[in-house]
Protein backbone atom coordinates (compact mmCIF):
# COMPACT_ATOMS: atom_id res chain seq x y z
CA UNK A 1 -67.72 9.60 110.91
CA UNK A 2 -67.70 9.79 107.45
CA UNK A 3 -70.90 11.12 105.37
CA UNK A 4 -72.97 9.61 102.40
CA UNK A 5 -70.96 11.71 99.91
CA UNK A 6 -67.71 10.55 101.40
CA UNK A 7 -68.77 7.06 100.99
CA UNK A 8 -70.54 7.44 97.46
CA UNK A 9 -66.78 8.80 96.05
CA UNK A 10 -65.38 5.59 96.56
CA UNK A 11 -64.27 3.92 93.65
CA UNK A 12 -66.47 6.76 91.58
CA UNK A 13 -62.82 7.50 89.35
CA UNK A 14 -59.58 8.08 89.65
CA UNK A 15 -59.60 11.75 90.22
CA UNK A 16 -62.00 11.12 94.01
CA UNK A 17 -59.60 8.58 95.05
CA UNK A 18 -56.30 10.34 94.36
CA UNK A 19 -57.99 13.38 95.82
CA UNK A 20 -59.12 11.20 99.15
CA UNK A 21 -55.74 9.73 99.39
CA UNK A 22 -54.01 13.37 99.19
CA UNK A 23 -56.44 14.10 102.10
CA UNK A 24 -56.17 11.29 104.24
CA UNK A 25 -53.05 9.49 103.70
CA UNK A 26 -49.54 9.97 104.85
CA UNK A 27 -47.69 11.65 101.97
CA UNK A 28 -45.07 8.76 102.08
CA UNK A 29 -45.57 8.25 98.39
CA UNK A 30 -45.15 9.54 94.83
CA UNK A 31 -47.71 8.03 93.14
CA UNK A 32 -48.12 7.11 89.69
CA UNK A 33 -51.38 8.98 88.22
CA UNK A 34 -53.31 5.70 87.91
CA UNK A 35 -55.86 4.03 90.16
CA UNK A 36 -56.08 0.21 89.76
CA UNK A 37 -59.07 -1.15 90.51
CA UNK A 38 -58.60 -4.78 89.63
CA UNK A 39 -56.04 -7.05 87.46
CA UNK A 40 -55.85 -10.91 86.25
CA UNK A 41 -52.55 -12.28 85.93
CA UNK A 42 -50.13 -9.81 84.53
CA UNK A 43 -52.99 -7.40 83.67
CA UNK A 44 -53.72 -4.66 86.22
CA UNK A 45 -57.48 -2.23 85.11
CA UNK A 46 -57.90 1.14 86.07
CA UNK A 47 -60.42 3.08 87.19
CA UNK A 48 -60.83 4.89 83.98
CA UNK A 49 -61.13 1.90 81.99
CA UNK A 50 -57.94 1.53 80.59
CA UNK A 51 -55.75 -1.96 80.58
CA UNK A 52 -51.76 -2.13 81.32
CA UNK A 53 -49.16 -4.94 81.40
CA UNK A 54 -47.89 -5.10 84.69
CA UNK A 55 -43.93 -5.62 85.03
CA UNK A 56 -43.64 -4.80 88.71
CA UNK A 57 -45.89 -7.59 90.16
CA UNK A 58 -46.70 -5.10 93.46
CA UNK A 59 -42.54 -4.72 93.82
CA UNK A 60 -41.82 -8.35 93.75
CA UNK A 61 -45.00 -9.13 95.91
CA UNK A 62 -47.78 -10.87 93.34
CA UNK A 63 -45.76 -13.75 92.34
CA UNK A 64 -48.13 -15.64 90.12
CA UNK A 65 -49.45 -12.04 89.30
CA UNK A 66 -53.38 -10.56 90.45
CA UNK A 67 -56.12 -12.33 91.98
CA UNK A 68 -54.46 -15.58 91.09
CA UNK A 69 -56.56 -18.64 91.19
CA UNK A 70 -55.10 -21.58 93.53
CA UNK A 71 -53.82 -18.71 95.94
CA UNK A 72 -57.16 -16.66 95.86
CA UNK A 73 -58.89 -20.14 96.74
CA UNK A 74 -56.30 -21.40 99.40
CA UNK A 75 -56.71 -17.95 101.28
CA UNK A 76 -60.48 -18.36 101.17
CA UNK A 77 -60.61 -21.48 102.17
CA UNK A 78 -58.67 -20.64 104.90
CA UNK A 79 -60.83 -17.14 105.88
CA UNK A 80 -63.91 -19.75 106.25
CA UNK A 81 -61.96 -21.65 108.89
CA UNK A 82 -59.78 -19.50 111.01
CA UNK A 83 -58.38 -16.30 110.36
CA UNK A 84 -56.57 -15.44 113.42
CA UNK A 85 -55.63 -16.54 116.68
CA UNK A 86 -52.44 -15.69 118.99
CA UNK A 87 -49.38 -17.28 118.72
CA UNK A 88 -50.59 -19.37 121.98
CA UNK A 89 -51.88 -21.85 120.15
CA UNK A 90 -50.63 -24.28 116.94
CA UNK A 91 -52.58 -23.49 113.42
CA UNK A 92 -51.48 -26.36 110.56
CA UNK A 93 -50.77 -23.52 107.73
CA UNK A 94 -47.88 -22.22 110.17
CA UNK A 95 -46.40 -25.56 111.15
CA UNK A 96 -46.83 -26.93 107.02
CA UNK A 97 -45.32 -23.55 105.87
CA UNK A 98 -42.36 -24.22 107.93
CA UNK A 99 -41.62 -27.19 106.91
CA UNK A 100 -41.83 -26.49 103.59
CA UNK A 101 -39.73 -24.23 104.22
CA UNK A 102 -36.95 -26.07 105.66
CA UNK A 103 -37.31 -28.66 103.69
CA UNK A 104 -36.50 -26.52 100.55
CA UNK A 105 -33.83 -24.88 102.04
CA UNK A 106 -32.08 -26.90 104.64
CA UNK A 107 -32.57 -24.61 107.36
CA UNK A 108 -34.26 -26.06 110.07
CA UNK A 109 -36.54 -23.99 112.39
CA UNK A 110 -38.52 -20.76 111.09
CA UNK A 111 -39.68 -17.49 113.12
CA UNK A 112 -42.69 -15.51 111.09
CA UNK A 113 -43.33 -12.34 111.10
CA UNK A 114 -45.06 -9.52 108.82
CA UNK A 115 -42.77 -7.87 106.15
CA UNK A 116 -39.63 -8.11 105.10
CA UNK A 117 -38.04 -5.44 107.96
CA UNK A 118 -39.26 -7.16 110.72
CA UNK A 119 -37.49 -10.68 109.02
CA UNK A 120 -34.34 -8.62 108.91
CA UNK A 121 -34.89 -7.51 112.46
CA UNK A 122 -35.38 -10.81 113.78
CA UNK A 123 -32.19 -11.74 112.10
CA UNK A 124 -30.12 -9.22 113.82
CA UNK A 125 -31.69 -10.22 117.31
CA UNK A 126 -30.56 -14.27 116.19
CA UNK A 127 -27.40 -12.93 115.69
CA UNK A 128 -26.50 -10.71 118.56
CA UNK A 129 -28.55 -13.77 120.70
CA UNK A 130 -26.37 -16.43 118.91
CA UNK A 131 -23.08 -14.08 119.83
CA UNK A 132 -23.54 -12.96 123.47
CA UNK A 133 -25.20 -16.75 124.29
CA UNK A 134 -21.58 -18.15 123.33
CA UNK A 135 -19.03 -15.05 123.52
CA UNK A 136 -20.27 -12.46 125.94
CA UNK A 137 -20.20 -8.79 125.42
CA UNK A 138 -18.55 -6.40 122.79
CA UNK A 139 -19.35 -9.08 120.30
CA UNK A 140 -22.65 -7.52 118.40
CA UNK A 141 -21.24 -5.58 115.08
CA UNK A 142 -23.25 -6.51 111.98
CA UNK A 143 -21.16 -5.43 108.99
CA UNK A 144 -23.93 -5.44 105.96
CA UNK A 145 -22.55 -4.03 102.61
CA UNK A 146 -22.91 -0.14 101.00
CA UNK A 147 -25.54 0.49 98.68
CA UNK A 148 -27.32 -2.02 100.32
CA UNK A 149 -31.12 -1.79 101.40
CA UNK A 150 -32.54 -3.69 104.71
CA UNK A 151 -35.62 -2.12 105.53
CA UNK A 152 -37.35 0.89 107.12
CA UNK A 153 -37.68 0.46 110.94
CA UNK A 154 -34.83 2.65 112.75
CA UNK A 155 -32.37 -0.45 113.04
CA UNK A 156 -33.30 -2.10 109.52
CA UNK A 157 -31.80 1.94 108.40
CA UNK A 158 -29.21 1.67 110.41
CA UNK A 159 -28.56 -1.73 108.78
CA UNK A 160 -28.83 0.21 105.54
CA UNK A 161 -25.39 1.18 104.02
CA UNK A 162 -26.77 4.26 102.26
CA UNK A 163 -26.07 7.56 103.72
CA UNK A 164 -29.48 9.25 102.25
CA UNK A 165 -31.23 6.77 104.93
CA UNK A 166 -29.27 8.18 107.64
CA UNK A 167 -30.63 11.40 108.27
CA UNK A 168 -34.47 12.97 109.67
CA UNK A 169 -34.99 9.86 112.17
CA UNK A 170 -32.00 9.89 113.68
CA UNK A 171 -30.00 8.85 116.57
CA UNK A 172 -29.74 5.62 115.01
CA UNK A 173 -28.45 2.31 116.98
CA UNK A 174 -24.89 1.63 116.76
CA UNK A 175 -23.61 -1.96 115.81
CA UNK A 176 -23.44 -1.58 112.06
CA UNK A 177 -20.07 -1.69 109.91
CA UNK A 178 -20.61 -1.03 106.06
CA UNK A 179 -18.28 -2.74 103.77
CA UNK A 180 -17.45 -1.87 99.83
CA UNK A 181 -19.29 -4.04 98.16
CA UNK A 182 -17.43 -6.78 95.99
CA UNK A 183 -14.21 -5.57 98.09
CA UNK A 184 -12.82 -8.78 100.41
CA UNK A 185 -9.41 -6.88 101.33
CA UNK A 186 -12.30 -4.24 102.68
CA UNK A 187 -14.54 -6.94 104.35
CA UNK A 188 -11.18 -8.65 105.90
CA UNK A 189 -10.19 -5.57 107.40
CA UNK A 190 -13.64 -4.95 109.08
CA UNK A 191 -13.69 -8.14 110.36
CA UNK A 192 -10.18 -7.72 112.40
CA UNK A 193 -11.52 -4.35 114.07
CA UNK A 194 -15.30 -4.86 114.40
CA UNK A 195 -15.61 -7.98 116.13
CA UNK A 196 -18.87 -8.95 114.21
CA UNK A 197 -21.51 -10.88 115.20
CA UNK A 198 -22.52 -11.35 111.84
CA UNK A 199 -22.21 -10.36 108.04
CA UNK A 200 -25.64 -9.32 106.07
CA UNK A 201 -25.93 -8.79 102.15
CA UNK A 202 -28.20 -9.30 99.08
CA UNK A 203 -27.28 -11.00 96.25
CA UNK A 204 -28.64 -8.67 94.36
CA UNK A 205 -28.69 -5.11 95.88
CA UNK A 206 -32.22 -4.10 94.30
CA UNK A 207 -33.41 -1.11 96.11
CA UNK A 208 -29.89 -0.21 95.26
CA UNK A 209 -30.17 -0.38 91.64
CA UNK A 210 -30.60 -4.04 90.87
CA UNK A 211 -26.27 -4.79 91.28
CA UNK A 212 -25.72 -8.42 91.81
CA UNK A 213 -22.78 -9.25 94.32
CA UNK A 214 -19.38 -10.76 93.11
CA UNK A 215 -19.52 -14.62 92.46
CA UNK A 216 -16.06 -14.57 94.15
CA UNK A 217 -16.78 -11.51 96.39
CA UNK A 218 -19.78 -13.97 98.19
CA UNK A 219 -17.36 -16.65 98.27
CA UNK A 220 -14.55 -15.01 99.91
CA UNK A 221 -16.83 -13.53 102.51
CA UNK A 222 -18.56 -16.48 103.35
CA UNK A 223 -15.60 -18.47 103.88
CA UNK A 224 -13.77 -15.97 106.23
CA UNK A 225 -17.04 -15.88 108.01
CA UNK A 226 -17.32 -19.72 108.72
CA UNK A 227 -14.05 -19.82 109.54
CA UNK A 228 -14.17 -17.85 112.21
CA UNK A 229 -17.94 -18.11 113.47
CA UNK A 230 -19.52 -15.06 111.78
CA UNK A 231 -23.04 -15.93 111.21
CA UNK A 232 -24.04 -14.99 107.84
CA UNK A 233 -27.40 -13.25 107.41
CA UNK A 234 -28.89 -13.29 103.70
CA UNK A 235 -31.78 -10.87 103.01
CA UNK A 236 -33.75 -12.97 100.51
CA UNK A 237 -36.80 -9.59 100.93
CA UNK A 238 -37.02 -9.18 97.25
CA UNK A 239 -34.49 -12.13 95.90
CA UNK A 240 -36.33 -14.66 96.89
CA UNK A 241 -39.06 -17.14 96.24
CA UNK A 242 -37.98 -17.34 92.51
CA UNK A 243 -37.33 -14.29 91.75
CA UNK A 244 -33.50 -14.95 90.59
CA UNK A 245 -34.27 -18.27 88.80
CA UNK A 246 -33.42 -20.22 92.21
CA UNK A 247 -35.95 -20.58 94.73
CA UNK A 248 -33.67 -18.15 97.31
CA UNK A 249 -31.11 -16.46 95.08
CA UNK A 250 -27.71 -17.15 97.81
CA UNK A 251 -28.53 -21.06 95.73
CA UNK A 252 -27.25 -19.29 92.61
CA UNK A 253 -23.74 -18.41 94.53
CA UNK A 254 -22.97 -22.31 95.89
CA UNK A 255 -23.25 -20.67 99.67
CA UNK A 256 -25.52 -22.47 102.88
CA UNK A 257 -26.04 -19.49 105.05
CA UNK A 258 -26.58 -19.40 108.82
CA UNK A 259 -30.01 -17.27 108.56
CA UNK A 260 -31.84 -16.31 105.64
CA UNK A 261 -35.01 -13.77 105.68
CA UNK A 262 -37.29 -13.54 103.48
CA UNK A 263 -40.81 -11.47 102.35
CA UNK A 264 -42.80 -10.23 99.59
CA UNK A 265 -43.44 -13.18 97.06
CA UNK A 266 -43.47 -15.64 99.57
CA UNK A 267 -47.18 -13.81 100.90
CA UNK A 268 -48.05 -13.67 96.36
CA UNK A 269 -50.04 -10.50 97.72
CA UNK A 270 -50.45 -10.26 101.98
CA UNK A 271 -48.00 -9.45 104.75
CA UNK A 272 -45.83 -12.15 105.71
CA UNK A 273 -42.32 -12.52 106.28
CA UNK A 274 -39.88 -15.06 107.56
CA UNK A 275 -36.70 -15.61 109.32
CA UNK A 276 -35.21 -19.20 107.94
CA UNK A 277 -32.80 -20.26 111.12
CA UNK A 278 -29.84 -22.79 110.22
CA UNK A 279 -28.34 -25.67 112.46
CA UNK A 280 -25.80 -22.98 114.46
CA UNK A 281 -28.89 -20.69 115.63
CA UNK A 282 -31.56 -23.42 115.28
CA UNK A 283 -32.31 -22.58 119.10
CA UNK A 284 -31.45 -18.88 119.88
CA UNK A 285 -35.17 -18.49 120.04
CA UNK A 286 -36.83 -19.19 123.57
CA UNK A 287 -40.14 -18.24 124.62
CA UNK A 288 -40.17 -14.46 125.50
CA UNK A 289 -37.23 -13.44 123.16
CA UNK A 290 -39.17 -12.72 120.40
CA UNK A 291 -42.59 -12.97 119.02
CA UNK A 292 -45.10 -11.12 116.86
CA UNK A 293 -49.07 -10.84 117.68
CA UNK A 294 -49.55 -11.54 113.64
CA UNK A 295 -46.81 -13.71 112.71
CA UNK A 296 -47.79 -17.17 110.89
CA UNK A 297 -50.96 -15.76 110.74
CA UNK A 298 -52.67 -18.52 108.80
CA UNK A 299 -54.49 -17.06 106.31
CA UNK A 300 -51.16 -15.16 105.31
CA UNK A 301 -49.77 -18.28 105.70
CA UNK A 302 -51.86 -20.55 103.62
CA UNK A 303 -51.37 -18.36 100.85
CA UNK A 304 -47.67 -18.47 101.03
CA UNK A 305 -48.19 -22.26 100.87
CA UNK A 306 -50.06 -21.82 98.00
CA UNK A 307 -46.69 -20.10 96.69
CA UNK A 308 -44.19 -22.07 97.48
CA UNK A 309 -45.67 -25.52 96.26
CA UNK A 310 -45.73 -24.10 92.37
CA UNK A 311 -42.25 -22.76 92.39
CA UNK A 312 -40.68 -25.74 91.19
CA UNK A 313 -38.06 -26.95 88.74
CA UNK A 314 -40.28 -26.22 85.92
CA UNK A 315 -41.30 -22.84 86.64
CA UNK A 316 -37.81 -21.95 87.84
CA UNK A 317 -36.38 -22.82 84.18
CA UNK A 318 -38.92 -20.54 82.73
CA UNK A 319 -37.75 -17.90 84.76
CA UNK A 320 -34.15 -18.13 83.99
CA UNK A 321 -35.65 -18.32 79.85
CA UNK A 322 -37.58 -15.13 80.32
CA UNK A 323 -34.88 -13.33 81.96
CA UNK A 324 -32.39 -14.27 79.03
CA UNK A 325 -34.74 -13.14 76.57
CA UNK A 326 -35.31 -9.70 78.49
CA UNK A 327 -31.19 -9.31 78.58
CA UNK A 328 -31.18 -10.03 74.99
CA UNK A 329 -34.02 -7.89 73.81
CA UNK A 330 -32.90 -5.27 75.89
CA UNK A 331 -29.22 -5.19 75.68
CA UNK A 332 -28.53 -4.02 71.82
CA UNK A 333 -31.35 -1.31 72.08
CA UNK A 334 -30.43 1.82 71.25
CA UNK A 335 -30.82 3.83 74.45
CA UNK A 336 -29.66 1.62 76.61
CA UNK A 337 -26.84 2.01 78.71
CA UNK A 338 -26.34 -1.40 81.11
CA UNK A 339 -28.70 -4.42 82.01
CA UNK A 340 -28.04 -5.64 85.13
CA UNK A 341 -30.01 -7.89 87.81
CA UNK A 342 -30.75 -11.54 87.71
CA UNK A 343 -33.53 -13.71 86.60
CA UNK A 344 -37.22 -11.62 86.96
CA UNK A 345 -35.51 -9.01 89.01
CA UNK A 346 -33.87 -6.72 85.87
CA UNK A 347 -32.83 -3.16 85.74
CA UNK A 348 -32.16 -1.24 83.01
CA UNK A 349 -29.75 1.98 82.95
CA UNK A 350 -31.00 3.96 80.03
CA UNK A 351 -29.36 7.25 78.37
CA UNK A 352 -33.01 9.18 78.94
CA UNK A 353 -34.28 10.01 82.44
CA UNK A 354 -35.66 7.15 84.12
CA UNK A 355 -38.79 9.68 85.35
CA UNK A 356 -39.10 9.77 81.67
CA UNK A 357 -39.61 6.34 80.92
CA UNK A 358 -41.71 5.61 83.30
CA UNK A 359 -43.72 8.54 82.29
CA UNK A 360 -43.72 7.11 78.58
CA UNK A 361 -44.86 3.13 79.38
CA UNK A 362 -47.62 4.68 81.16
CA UNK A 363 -49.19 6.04 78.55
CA UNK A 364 -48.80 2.96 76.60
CA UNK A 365 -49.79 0.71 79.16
CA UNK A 366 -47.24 -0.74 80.96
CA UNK A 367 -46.04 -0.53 84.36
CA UNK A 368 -42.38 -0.52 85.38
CA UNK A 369 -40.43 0.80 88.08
CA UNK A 370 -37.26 2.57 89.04
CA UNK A 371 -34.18 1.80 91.66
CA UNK A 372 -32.05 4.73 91.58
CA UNK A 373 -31.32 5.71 87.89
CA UNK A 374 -32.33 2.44 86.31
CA UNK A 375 -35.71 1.65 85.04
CA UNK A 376 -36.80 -2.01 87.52
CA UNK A 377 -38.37 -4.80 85.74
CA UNK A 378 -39.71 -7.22 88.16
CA UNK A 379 -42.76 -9.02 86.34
CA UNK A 380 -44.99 -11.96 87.85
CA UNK A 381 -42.61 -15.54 87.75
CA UNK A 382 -45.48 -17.08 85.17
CA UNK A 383 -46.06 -14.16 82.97
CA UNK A 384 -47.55 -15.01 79.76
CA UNK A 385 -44.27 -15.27 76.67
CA UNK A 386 -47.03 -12.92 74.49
CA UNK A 387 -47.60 -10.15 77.47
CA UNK A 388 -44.18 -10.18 78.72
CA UNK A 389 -42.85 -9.27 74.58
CA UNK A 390 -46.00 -6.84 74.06
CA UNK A 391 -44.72 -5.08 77.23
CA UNK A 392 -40.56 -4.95 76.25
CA UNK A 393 -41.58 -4.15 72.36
CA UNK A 394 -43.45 -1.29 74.39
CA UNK A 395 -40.54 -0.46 76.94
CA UNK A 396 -37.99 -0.80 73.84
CA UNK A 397 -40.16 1.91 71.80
CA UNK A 398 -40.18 4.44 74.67
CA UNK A 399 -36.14 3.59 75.25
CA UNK A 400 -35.24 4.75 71.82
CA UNK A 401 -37.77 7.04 70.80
């Protein structure tokens, strides 16, 4: 049990909680020296007083940025009536989520579950459901593409076509082809010796360094695959829910895919994540395949309703203006290499050390992230024009200085 002085730390500065965490949490993370304590909007306070513009949004996770208003009220609302109960019974923030849902998308039955890996889990168990239900055995290969990132549960790894994932946890489960990305010859040839059950990508590969897919690549593969009854899986984790200027970013490609998963933003700041189900595997599902104890939990739930409502046309045109102006600002400074990525999902190859550039927006107050060597821009969908400027003038300075 812990004593008075224990207790009495908390939230006394940023030095007692960085030392507590060192202590008592799983060293899973290289933290940033800073210890937020609270934020408004695209503003995130630290414990030792000090304001920064936030261009990272929690990874893609506080859409309309901290303690935002209409969410923070839907999820109380919804704390003062239910917060849990199991999956036994119906809650209305599940079954109006869904719909939403489908109605946005097309797809046309939903499966909730907590994060992003367990959507993309759930997707491979549709698919290898979807597969044996109508072919039998030996028909279970997901091909999913290199440099790709699908989670961190032993098969979303395995799913995972980067080798530095494949190591420590290891023996992983078999079933996974990895195909060149933006390479159809390569993707053709997979299909004719693999067998697949399905095909998996992002549009945009971000934990892989923020790399949209080939326009024509998609195409190609997503033809082949209907063609010849290869459901394809899109991870929507971090694409979606805005994020690319389209409310899921496969609408920016012209494709309708068979499954779609989706997390972060769609919660704007708790757990939830979802497995979109099209007309082909609308009923793979049956009680006992597959459930979750806190799936379309609906507090998590009433808050991604919250979301979803206020990403409309409107706010989706702002998105794609901000992200042009970002390109442009960033593209003809000195110091910069490449800018890649679409809409509010950006990264930025820079001649200087990423570590480095981090390192240097700190101390002027902004936070930004990094996917491999790039620098990862990934700021709330309804940042303010005058933060979002204040914050590249800031990232610009520390580029070229």
């Amino acid at each position: 049990m812990s004593d008075l002085n224990t207790v009495s730390c908390i939230g006394s500065g940023s030095s007692c909680a960085a030392d507590m965490d060192k202590e008592y949490v799983a060293s899973t993370y290289n933290r940033f020296p800073v210890t937020i304590t609270g934020g408004k909007g695209s503003v995130a306070y630290s414990s030792d007083g000090r304001e920064y513009i936030d261009l990272g949004s929690g990874i893609a996770v506080n859409s309309f940025g901290f303690c935002d208003e209409q969410w923070a009220q839907a999820v109380e609302a919804q704390l003062r009536r239910v917060q849990h109960t199991s999956n036994l019974y119906y809650t209305e923030p599940c079954a109006r989520l869904a719909e939403g849902l489908c109605i946005r998308t097309g797809m046309k039955k939903v499966f909730f579950a907590n994060s992003g890996a367990e959507a993309n889990e759930g997707a491979i168990k549709a698919a290898r459901k979807y597969s044996h239900d109508k072919y039998g055995d030996g028909r279970s290969t997901i091909i999913t593409m290199k440099n790709s990132f699908h989670g961190r549960t032993i098969a979303t790894l395995a799913a995972t076509g980067q080798d530095s994932f494949h190591k420590d946890f290891g023996p992983f489960p078999a079933g996974f082809s990895y195909c060149e990305p933006d390479d159809p010859e390569n993707f053709f040839e997979l299909c004719r010796t693999e067998t697949p059950a399905a095909v998996m990508f992002e549009v945009v590969q971000g934990e892989g360094g923020v790399k949209p897919l080939d326009r024509e690549f998609i195409r190609a593969v997503c033809d082949y695959a209907n063609n010849n009854d290869i459901l394809v899986i899109v991870d929507e984790v971090q694409t979606g829910n805005g994020r690319t200027g389209a409310l899921y970013g496969y609408m920016n490609y012209g494709i309708f895919p068979d499954i779609v998963t989706t997390a972060k933003g769609l919660g704007g700041g708790l757990p939830i994540g979802a497995v979109m189900l099209g007309e082909k595997v609308k009923g793979v599902f049956t009680p006992g395949t597959h459930g979750s104890t806190f799936g379309g939990n609906p507090i998590a739930c009433a808050g991604a309703l919250s979301i979803l409502e206020r990403i409309d046309d409107c706010l989706l045109c702002e998105v794609r203006k901000k992200s042009k102006y970002i390109f442009d600002s960033l593209s003809a400074v000195d110091g910069v290499l490449s800018v890649s990525g679409m809409g509010l999902m950006i990264g930025v190859e820079t001649v200087k050390p990423v570590s480095q550039v981090i390192s240097g927006c700190l101390e002027r107050g902004l936070l930004v992230l990094s996917a491999k060597s790039r620098v990862r821009l990934l700021p709330a969908l309804n940042i303010p024009y005058e933060l979002l400027e204040k914050g590249i003038n800031i990232l610009k300075e520390v580029i070229s200085t």
